[in-house]
Structure formats: structure tokens, C-alpha cells
N, C-alpha and C. Protein backbone atom coordinates (compact mmCIF):
# COMPACT_ATOMS: atom_id res chain seq x y z
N UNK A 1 4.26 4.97 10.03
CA UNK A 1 5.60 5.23 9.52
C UNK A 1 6.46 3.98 9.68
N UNK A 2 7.30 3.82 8.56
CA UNK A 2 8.32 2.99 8.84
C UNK A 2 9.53 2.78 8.24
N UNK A 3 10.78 2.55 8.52
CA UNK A 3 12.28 2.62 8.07
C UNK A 3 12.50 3.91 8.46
N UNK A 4 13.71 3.85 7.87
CA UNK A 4 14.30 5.26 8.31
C UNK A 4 13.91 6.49 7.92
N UNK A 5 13.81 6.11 6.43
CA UNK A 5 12.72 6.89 5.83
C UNK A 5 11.53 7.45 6.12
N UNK A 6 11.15 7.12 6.73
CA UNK A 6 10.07 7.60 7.72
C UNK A 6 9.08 8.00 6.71
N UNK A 7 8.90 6.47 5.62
CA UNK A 7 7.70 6.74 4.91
C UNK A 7 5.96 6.29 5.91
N UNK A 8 5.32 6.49 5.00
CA UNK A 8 3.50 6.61 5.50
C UNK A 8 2.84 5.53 4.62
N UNK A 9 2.39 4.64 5.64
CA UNK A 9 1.43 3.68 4.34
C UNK A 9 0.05 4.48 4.33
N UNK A 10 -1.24 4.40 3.76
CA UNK A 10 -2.63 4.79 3.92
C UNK A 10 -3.07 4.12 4.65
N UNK A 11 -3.17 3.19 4.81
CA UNK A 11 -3.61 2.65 5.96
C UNK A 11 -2.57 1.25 6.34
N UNK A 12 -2.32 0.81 8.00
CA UNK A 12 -1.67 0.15 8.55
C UNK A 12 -2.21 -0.37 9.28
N UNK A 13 -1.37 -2.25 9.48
CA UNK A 13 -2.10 -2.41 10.66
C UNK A 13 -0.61 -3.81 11.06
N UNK A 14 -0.02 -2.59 11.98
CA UNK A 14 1.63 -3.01 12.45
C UNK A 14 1.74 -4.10 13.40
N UNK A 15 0.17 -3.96 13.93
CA UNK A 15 0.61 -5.57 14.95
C UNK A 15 0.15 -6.48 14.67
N UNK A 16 -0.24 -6.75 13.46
CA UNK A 16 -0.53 -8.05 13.29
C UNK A 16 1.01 -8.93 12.40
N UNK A 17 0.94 -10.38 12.34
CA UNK A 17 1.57 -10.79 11.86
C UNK A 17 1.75 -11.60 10.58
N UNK A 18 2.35 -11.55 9.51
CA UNK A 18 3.06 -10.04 9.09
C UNK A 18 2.52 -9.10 9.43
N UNK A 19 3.09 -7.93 10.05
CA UNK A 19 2.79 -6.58 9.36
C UNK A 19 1.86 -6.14 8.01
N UNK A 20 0.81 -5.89 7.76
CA UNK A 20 -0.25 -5.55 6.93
C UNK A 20 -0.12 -3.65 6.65
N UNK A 21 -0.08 -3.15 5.16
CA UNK A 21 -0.26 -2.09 4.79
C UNK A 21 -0.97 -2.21 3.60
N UNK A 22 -1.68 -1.22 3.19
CA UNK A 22 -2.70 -0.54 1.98
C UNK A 22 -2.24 0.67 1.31
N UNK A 23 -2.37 0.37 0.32
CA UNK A 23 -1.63 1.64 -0.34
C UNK A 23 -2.99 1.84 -1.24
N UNK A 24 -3.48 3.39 -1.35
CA UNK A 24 -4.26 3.39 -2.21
C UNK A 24 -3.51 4.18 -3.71
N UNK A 25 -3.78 3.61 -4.77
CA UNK A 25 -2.88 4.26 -5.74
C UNK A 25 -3.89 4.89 -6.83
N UNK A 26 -3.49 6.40 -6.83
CA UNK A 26 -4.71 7.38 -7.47
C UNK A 26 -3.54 7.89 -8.68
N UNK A 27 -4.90 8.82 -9.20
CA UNK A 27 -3.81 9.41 -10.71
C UNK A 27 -3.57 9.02 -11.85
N UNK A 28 -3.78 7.52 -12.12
CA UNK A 28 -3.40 7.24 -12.82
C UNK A 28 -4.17 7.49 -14.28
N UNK A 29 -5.26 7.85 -13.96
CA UNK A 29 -6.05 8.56 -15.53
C UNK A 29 -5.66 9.93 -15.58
N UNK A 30 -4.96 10.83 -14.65
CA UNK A 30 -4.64 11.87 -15.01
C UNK A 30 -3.11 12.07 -14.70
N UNK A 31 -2.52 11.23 -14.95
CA UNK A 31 -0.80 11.80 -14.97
C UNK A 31 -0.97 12.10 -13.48
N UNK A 32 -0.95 11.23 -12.64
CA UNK A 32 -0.85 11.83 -11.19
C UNK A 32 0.35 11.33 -10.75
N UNK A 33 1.25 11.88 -9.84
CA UNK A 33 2.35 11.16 -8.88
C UNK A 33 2.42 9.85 -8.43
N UNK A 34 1.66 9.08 -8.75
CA UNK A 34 2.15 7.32 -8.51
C UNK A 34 2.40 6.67 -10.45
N UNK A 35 2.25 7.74 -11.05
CA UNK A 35 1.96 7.27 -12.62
C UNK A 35 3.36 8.05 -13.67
N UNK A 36 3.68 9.23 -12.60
CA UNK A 36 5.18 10.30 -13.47
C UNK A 36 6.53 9.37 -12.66
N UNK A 37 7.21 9.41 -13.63
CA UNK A 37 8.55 8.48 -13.21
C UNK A 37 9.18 8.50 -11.71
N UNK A 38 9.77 10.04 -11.48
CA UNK A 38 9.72 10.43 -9.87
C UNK A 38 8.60 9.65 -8.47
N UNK A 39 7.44 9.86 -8.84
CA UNK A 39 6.44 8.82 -7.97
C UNK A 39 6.85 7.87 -7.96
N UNK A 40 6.61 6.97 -9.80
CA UNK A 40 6.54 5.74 -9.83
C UNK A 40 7.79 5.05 -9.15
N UNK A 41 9.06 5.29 -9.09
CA UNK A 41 10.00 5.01 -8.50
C UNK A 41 10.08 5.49 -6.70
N UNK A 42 9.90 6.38 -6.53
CA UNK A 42 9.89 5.95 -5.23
C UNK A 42 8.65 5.67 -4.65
N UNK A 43 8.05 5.29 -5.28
CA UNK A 43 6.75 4.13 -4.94
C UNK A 43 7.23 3.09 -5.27
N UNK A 44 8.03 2.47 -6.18
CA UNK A 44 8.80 0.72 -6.21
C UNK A 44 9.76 0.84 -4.88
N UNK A 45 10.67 2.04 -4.67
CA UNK A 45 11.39 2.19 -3.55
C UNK A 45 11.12 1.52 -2.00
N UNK A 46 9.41 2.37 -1.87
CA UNK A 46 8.78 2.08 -0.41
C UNK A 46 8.51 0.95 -0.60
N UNK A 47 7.76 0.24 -1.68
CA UNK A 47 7.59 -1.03 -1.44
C UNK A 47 8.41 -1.76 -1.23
N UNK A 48 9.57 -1.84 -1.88
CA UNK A 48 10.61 -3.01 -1.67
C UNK A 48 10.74 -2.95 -0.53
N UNK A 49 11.02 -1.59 0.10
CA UNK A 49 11.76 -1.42 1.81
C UNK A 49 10.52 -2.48 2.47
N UNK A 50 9.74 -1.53 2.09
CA UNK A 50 8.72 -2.64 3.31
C UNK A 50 8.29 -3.85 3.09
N UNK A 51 8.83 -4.42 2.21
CA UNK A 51 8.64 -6.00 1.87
C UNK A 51 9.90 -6.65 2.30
N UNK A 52 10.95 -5.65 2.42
CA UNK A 52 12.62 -6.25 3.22
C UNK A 52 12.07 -6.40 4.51
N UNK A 53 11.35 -5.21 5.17
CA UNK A 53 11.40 -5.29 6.37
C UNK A 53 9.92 -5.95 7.21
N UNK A 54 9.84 -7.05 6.19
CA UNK A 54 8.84 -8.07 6.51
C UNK A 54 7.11 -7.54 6.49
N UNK A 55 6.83 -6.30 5.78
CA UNK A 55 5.05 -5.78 5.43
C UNK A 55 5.22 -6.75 4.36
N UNK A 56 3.25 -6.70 4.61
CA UNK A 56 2.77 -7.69 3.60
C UNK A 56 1.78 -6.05 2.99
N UNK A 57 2.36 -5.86 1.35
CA UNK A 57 1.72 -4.00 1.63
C UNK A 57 0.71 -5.31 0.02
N UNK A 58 -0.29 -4.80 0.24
CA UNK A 58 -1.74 -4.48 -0.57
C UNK A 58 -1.85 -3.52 -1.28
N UNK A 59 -2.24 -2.81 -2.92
CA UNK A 59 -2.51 -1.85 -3.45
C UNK A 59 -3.54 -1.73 -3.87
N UNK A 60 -4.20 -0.77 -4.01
CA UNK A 60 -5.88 -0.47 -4.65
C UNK A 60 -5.98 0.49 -5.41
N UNK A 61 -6.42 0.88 -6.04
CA UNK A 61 -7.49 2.02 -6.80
C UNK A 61 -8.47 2.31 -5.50
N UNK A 62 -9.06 4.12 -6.22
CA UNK A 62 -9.75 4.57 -4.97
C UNK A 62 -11.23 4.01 -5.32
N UNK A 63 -11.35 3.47 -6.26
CA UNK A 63 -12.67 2.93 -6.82
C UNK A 63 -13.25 1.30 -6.28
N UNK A 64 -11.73 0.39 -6.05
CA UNK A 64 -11.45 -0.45 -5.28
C UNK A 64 -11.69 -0.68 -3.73
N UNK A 65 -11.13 0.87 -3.29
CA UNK A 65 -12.01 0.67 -1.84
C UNK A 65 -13.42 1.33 -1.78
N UNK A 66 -13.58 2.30 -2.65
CA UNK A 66 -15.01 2.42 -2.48
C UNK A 66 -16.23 1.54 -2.75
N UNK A 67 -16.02 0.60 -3.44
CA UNK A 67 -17.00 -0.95 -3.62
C UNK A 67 -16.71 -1.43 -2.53
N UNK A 68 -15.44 -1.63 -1.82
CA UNK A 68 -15.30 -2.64 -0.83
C UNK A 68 -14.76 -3.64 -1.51
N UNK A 69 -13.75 -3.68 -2.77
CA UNK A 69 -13.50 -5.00 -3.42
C UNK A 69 -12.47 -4.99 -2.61
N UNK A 70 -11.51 -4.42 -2.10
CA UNK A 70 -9.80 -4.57 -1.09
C UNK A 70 -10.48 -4.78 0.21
N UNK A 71 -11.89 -4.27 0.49
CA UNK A 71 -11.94 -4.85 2.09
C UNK A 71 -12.32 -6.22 2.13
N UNK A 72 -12.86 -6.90 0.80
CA UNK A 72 -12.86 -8.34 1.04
C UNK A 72 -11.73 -9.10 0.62
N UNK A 73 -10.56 -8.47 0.39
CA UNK A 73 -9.32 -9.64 0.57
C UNK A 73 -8.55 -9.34 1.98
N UNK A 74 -8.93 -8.11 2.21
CA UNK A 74 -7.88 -8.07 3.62
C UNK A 74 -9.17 -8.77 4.98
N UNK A 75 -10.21 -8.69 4.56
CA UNK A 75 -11.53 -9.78 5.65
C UNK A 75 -10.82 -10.98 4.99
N UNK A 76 -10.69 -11.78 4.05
CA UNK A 76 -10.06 -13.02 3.69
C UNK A 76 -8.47 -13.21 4.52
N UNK A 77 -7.63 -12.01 4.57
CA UNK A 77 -6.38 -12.05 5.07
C UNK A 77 -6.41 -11.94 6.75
N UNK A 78 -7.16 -11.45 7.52
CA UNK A 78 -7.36 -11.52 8.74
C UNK A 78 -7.82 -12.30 9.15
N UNK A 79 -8.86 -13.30 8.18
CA UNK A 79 -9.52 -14.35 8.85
C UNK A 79 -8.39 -15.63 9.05
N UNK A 80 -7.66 -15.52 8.64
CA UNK A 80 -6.07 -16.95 8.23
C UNK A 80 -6.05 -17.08 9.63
């Protein structure tokens, strides 16, 4: 969780520096809630907050982490 808002990333990882989050973003072949205007906006919402409040947030497709193509940029981003 983070801001006041007391939004939820999918996955976090708060002590490193920056701050690191994953967002996995589904739906979008079926009209899902990150893809209908209501989502899509307060999904630009959380991100901005947490890019004010210094996250470095990552997005994927669920097809993305299931290859492992997002776990080899965040293994590239931990290795820095």
C-alpha cells in the first residue's frame, strides 16, 4: 500500500532504492477494468501518485510475466 489512498501495487518491493512496483495489466481483449474509462483513469491516477512519491512502477501483460519477459528487466533493474 501506498499514499493516502491506500492503493495496492501487484507486486512491490519498498526497500529498495527507488522504490520498485509491478503492475500487471489484464482485460484488455475483453473490455476489462484497466481498458473502461473509470479503470483507465484511476489507473493514470495511481501511477502518477506513485511516480510523485518517488516508485519506479513497471507494467505487464499477464502473458508477459508468464514467459518471464518482465522478470528479465526487473533481474536487469536489480542488478544496477
Amino acid at each position: 500500500r501506498f499514499c493516502h489512498r491506500r492503493w495496492k501495487f501487484d507486486y512491490a518491493w519498498p526497500h529498495t532504492s527507488p522504490p520498485v512496483a509491478l503492475e500487471i495489466e489484464g482485460g484488455f481483449w475483453t473490455s476489462g477494468r484497466h481498458t473502461r474509462g473509470k479503470g483507465f483513469l484511476g489507473d493514470i491516477e495511481k501511477y502518477n501518485s506513485a511516480t510523485l512519491g518517488g516508485w519506479r512502477v513497471f507494467r505487464c501483460t499477464p502473458q508477459q510475466l508468464e514467459s518471464g519477459e518482465i522478470l528479465e528487466f526487473l533481474r536487469q533493474l536489480f542488478e544496477k
